[in-house]
Protein backbone atom coordinates (compact mmCIF):
# COMPACT_ATOMS: atom_id res chain seq x y z
CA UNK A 1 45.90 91.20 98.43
CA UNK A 2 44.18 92.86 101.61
CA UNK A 3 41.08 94.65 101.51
CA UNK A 4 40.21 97.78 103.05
CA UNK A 5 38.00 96.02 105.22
CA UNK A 6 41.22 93.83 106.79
CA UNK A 7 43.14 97.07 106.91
CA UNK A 8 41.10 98.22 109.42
CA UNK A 9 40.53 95.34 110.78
CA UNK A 10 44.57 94.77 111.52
CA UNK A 11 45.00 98.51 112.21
CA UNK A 12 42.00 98.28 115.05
CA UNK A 13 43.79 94.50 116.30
CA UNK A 14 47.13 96.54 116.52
CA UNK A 15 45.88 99.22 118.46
CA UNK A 16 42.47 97.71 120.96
CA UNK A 17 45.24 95.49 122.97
CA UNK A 18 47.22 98.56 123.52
CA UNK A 19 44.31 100.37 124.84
CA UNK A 20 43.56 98.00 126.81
CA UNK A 21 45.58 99.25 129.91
CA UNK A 22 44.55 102.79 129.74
CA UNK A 23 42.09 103.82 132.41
CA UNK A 24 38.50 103.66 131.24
CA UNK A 25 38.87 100.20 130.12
CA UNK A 26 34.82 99.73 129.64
CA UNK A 27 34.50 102.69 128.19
CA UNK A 28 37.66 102.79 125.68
CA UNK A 29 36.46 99.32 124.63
CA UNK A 30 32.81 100.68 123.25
CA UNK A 31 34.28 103.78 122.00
CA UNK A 32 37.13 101.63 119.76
CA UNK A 33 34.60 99.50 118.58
CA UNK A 34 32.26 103.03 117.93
CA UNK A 35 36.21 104.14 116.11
CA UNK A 36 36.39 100.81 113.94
CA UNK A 37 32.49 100.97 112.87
CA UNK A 38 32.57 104.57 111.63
CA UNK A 39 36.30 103.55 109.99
CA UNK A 40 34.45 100.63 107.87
CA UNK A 41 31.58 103.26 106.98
CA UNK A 42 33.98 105.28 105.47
CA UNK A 43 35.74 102.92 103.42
CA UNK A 44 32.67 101.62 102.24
CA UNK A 45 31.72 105.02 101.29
CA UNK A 46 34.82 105.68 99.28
CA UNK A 47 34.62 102.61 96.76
CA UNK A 48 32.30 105.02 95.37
CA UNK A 49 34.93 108.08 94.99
CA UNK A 50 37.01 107.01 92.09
CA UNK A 51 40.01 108.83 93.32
CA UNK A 52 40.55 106.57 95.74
CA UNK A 53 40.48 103.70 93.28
CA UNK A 54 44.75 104.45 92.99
CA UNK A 55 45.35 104.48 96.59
CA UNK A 56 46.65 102.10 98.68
CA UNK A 57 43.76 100.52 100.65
CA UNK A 58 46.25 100.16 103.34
CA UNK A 59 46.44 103.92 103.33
CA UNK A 60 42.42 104.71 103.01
CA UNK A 61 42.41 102.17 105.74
CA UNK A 62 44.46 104.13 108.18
CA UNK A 63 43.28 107.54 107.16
CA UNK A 64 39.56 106.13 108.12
CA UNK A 65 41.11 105.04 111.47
CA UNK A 66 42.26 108.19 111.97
CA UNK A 67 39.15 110.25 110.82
CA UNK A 68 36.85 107.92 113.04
CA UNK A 69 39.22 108.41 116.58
CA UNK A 70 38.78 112.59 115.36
CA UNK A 71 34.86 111.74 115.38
CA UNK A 72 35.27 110.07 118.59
CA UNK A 73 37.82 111.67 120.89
CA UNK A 74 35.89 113.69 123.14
CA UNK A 75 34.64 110.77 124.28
CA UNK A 76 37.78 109.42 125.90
CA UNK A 77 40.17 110.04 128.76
CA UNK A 78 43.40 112.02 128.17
CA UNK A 79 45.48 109.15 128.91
CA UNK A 80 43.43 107.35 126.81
CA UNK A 81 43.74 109.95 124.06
CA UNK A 82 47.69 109.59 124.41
CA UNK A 83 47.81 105.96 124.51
CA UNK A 84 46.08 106.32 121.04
CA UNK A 85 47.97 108.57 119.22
CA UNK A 86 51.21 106.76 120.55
CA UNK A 87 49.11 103.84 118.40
CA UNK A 88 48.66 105.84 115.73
CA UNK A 89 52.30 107.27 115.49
CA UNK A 90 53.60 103.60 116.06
CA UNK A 91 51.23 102.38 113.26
CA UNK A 92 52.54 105.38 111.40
CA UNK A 93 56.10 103.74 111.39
CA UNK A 94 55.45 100.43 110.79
CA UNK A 95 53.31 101.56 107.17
CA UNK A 96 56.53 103.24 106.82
CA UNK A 97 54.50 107.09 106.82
CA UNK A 98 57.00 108.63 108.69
CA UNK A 99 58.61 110.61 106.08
CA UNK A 100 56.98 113.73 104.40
CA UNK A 101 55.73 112.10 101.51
CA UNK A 102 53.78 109.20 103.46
CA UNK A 103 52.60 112.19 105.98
CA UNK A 104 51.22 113.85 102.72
CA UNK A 105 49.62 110.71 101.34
CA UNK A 106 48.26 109.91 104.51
CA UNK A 107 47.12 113.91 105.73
CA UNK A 108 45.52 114.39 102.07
CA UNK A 109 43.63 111.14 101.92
CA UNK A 110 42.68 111.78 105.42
CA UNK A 111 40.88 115.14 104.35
CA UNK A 112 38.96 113.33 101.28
CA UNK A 113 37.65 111.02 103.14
């Protein structure tokens, strides 16, 4: 079974190529890698929260994606800002989150975190 760790890891894969196109190319680049670092921090920082011990890493994955890009966002181009939330929306349906109970599980681990 995947980690955490390679959650990220294929979330940040799925999404860096896409970004690539965006304007700011230099820029985006640091500031995904800046995104994937502070994701990894946080999942290493919730194997200590026993809550999310009955999560699905895949989910504490994404929701530390999604926390880091928050962290990070000012630091990016509009387009580039769009380009990553198309990412995130796209990422969104492939984990199957598009209903209301994966936007729940996602938007309440996101706020734990």
């Amino acid at each position: 079974e995947a980690s955490k760790v390679d959650y990220v890891d294929i979330i940040m894969n799925y999404i860096i190529p896409r970004m690539e196109n965006c304007s700011y190319v230099m820029r985006s680049s640091e500031l995904l890698e800046k995104i994937k670092e502070l994701a990894l921090l946080q999942i290493q920082l919730s194997d200590f929260e026993a809550s999310f011990s009955s999560r699905r890493q895949s989910i504490v994955a994404f929701a530390a994606v999604c926390n880091a890009f928050e962290t990070k966002k000012a630091g990016m181009s509009q387009s580039n800002k769009e380009a990553f939330y198309d990412c995130i929306k796209s990422v969104m349906r492939i984990m199957s989150l598009s209903d209301s109970s994966g936007r729940d599980e996602l938007g309440s681990t996101i706020q734990e975190l």
